[in-house]
Protein backbone atom coordinates (compact mmCIF):
# COMPACT_ATOMS: atom_id res chain seq x y z
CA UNK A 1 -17.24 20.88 8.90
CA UNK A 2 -19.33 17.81 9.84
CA UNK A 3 -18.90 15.08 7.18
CA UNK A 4 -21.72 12.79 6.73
CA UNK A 5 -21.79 9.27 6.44
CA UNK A 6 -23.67 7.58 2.97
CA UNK A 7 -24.80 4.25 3.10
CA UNK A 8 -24.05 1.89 0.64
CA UNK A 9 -26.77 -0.44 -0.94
CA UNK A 10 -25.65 -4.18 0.31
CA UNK A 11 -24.26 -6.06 -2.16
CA UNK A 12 -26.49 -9.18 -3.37
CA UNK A 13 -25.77 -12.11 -4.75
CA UNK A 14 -28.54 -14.68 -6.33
CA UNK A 15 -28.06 -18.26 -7.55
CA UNK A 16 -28.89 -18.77 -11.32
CA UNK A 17 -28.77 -22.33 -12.83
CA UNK A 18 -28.27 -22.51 -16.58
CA UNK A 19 -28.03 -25.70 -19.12
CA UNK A 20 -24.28 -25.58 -20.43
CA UNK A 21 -23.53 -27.25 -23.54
CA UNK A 22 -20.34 -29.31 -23.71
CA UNK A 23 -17.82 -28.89 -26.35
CA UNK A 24 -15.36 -32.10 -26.23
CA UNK A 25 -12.86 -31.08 -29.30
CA UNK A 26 -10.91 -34.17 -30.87
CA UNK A 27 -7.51 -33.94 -32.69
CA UNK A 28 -6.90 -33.16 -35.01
CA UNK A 29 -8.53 -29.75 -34.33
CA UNK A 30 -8.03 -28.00 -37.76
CA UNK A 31 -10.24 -31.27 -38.76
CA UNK A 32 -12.05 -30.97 -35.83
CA UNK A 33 -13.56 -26.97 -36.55
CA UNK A 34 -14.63 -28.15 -40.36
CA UNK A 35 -16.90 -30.47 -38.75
CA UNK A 36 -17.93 -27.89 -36.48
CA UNK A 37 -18.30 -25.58 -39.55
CA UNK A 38 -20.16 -28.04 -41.59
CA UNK A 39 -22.87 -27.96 -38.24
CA UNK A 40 -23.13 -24.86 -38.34
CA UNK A 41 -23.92 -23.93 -41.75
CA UNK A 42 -27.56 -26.50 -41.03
CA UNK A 43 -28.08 -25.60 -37.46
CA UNK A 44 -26.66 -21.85 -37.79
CA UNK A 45 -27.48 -20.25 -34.28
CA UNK A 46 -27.71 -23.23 -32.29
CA UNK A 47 -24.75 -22.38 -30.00
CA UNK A 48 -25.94 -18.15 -30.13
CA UNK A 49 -26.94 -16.99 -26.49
CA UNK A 50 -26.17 -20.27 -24.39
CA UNK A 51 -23.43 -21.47 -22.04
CA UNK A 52 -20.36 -23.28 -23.66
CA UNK A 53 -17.88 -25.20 -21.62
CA UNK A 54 -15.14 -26.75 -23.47
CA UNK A 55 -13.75 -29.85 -21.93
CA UNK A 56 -10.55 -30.82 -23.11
CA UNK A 57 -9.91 -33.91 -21.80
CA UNK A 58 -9.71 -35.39 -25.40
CA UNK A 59 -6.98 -33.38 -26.82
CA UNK A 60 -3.03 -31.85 -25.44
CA UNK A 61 -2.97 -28.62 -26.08
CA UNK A 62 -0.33 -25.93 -25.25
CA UNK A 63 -2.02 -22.28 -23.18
CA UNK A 64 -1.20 -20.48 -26.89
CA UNK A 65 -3.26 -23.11 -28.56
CA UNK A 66 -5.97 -23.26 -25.82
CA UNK A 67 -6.07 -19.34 -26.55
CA UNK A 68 -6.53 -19.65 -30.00
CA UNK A 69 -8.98 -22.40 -30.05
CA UNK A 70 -11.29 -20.26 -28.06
CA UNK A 71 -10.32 -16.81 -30.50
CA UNK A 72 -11.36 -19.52 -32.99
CA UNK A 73 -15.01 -20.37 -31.24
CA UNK A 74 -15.90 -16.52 -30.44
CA UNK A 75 -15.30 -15.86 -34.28
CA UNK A 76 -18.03 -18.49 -34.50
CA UNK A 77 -20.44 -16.52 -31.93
CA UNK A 78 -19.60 -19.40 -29.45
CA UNK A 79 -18.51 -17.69 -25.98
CA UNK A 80 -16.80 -20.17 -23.78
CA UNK A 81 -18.08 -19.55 -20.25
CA UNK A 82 -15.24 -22.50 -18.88
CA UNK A 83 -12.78 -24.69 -19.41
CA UNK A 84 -12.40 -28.58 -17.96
CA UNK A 85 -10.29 -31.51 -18.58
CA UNK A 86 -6.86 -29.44 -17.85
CA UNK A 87 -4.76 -28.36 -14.97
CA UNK A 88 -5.08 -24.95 -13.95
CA UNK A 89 -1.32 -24.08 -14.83
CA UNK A 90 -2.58 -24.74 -18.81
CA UNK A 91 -4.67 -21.72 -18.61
CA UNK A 92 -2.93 -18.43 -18.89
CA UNK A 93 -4.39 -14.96 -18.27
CA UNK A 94 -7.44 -14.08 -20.23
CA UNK A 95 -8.62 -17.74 -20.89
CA UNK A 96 -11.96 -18.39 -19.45
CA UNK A 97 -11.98 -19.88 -16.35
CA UNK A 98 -11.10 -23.64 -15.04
CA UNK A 99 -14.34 -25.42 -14.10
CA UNK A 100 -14.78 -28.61 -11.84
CA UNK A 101 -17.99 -30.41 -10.37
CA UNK A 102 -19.68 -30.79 -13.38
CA UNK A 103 -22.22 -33.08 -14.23
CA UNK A 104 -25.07 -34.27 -16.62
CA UNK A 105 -28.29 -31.87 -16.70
CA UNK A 106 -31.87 -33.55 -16.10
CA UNK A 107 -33.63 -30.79 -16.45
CA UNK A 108 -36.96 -30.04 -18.82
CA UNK A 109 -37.23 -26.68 -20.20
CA UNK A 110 -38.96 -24.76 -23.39
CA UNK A 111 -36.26 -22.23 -24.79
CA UNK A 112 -36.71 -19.48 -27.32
CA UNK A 113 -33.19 -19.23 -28.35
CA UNK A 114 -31.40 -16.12 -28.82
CA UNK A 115 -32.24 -14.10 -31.48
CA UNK A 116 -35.27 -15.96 -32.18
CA UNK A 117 -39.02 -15.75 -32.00
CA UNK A 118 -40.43 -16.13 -28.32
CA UNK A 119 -43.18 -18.34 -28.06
CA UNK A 120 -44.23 -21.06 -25.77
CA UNK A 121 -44.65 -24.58 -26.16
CA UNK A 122 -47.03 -26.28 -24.04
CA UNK A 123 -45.35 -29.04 -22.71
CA UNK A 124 -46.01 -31.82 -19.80
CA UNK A 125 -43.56 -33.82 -18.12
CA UNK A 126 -44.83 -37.17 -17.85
CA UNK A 127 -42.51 -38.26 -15.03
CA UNK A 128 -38.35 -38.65 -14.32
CA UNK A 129 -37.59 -39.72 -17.60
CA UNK A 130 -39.91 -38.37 -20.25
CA UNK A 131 -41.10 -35.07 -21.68
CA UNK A 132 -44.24 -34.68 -23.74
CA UNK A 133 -44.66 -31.82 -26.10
CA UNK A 134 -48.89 -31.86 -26.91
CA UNK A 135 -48.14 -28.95 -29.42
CA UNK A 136 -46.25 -28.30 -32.55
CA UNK A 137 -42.80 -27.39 -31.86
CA UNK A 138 -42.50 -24.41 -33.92
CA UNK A 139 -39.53 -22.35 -35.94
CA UNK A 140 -36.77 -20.47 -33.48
CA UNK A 141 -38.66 -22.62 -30.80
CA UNK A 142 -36.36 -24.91 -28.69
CA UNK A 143 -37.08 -28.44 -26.51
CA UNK A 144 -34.43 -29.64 -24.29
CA UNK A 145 -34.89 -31.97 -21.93
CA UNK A 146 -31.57 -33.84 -20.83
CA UNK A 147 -33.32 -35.98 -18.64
CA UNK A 148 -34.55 -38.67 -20.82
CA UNK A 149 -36.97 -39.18 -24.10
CA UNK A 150 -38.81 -36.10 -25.57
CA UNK A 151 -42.25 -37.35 -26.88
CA UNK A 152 -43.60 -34.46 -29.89
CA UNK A 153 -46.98 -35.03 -31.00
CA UNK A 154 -47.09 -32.71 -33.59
CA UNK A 155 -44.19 -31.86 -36.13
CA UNK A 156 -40.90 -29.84 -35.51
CA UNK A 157 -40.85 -27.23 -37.73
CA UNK A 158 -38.12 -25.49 -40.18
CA UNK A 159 -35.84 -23.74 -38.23
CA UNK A 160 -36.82 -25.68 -34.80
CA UNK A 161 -35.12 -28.10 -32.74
CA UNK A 162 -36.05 -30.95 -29.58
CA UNK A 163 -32.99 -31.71 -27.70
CA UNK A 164 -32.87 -35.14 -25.33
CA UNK A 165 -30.97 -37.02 -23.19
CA UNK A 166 -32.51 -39.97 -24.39
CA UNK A 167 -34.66 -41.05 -27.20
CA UNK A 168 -37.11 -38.23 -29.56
CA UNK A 169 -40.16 -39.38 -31.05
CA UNK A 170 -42.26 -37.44 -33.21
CA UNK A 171 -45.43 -38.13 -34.18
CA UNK A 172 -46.29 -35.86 -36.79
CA UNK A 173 -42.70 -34.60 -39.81
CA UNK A 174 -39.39 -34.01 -38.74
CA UNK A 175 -38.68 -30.74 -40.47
CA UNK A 176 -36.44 -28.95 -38.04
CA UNK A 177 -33.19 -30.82 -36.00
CA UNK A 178 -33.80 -33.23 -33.40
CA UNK A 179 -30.57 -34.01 -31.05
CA UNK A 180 -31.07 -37.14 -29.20
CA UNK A 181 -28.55 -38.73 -26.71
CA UNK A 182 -27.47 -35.94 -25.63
CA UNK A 183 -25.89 -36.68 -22.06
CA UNK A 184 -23.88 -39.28 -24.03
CA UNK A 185 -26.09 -41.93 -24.32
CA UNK A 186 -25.02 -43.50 -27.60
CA UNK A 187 -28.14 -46.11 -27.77
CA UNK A 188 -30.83 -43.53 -27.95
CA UNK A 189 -32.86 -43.42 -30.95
CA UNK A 190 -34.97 -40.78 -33.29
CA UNK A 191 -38.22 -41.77 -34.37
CA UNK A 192 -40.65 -39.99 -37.05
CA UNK A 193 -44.09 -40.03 -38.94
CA UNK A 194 -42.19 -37.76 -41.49
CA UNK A 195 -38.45 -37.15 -42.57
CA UNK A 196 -37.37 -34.36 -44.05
CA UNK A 197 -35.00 -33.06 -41.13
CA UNK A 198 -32.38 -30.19 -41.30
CA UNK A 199 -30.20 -32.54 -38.84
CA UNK A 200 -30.80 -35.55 -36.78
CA UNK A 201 -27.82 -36.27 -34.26
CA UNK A 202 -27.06 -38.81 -31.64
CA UNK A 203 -24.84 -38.45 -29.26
CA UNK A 204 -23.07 -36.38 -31.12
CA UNK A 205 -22.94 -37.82 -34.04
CA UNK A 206 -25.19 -36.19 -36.96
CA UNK A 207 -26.45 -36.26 -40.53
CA UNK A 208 -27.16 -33.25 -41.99
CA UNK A 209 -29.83 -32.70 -44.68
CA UNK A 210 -27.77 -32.77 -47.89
CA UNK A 211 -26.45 -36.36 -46.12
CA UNK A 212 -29.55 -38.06 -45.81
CA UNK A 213 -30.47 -40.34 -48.85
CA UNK A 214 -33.86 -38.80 -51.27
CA UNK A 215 -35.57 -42.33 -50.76
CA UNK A 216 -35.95 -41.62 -47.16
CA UNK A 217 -37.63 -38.32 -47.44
CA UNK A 218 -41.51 -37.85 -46.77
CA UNK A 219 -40.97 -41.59 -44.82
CA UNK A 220 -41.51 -42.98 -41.29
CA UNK A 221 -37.87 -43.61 -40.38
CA UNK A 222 -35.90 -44.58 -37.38
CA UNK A 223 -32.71 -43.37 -36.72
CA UNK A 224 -29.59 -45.12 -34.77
CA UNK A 225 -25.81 -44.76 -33.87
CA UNK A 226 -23.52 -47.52 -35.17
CA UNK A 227 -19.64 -47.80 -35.36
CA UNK A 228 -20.27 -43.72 -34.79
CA UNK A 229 -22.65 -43.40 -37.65
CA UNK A 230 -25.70 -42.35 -37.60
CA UNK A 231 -28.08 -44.88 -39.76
CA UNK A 232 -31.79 -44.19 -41.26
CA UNK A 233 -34.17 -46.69 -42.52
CA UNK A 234 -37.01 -46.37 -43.11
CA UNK A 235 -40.09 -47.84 -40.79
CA UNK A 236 -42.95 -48.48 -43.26
């Protein structure tokens, strides 16, 4: 009987580069995922379909609490992809894995989300540091640009959301969330024609809707991170 050889297909490998959304928890952490909570219930989604690390450098947790804080994140549809800020011996079997290297994005990109209406934005970037949007950012639409300011001249819509490294400043309402400072850079600022925002956040730091004072709404405002609050006032 002659046996006969079968090739195999070669087995291929291909780079893909993603934008990775930090996760820095803070003790105490029962504290910590109310706050997280509290985001989600305005900016439901937002974490749905996109790469999570969690960096722990904040926080001294055991492996059994490490476990559970990430059974605690996939009940809230956010998949950890790594973990950084621990030694490797922290993180027992079935934890995702131990990332190092990392570093901030500067990338410019129009996302659709998951789960959400795919549309494009037509966008321009200006040079290193800036993005311009010359269209209306609209709902389940995403802007992120971790490379500096994001410039909108239309609105952001219900439901949408511009995401910078640096400053955001919209030239027609704020309807939708606008992130700005997003690599960390607490003296970036949010700028608008007209407020009436589901979320603004900087570096971190947010106001959601129900938090933002009546008197502002409708206004041309400017927002700002002090003493790790985010202020409004109003710009006319």
């Amino acid at each position: 009987m002659t046996s006969v050889a079968h090739a195999h297909p070669p087995v291929r490998f291909r780079g893909r580069s993603f934008i990775a959304f930090a996760l820095t928890p803070e003790g105490p952490i029962a504290e910590w995922l109310a706050g997280l909570d509290k985001w989600d219930r305005t900016s439901a989604g937002f974490f749905a379909g996109r790469p999570v690390v969690l960096d722990l450098a904040a926080v001294t947790l055991t492996t059994h609490a490490i476990a559970h804080l990430v059974q605690e994140l996939a009940a809230r549809e956010i998949g950890v992809m790594g973990i950084e800020g621990v030694e490797a011996s922290q993180l027992g079997p079935g934890l995702p894995p131990l990332l190092k290297g990392g570093r901030a994005a500067n990338l410019g990109l129009v996302d659709s989300g998951a789960q959400r209406q795919i549309a494009a934005v037509k966008g321009r970037r200006d040079e290193e540091t800036s993005f311009l949007v010359d269209s209306p950012v609209r709902s389940g639409q995403s802007v992120v640009f971790l490379g500096g300011d994001v410039t909108v001249l239309g609105s952001i819509a219900s439901g949408a959301e511009v995401i910078a490294g640096g400053s955001v400043h919209v030239y027609g309402a704020i309807r939708g969330r606008a992130l700005a400072g997003a690599n960390g850079n607490a003296r970036a600022r949010i700028f608008c024609r007209k407020a009436d925002p589901e979320l603004l956040a900087i570096d971190g730091y947010y106001k959601s809707s129900e938090d933002i004072d009546d008197s502002l709404r409708g206004r041309a405002v400017q927002a700002w991170l002090e003493d790790d609050v985010v202020r409004i006032a109003a710009l006319d």
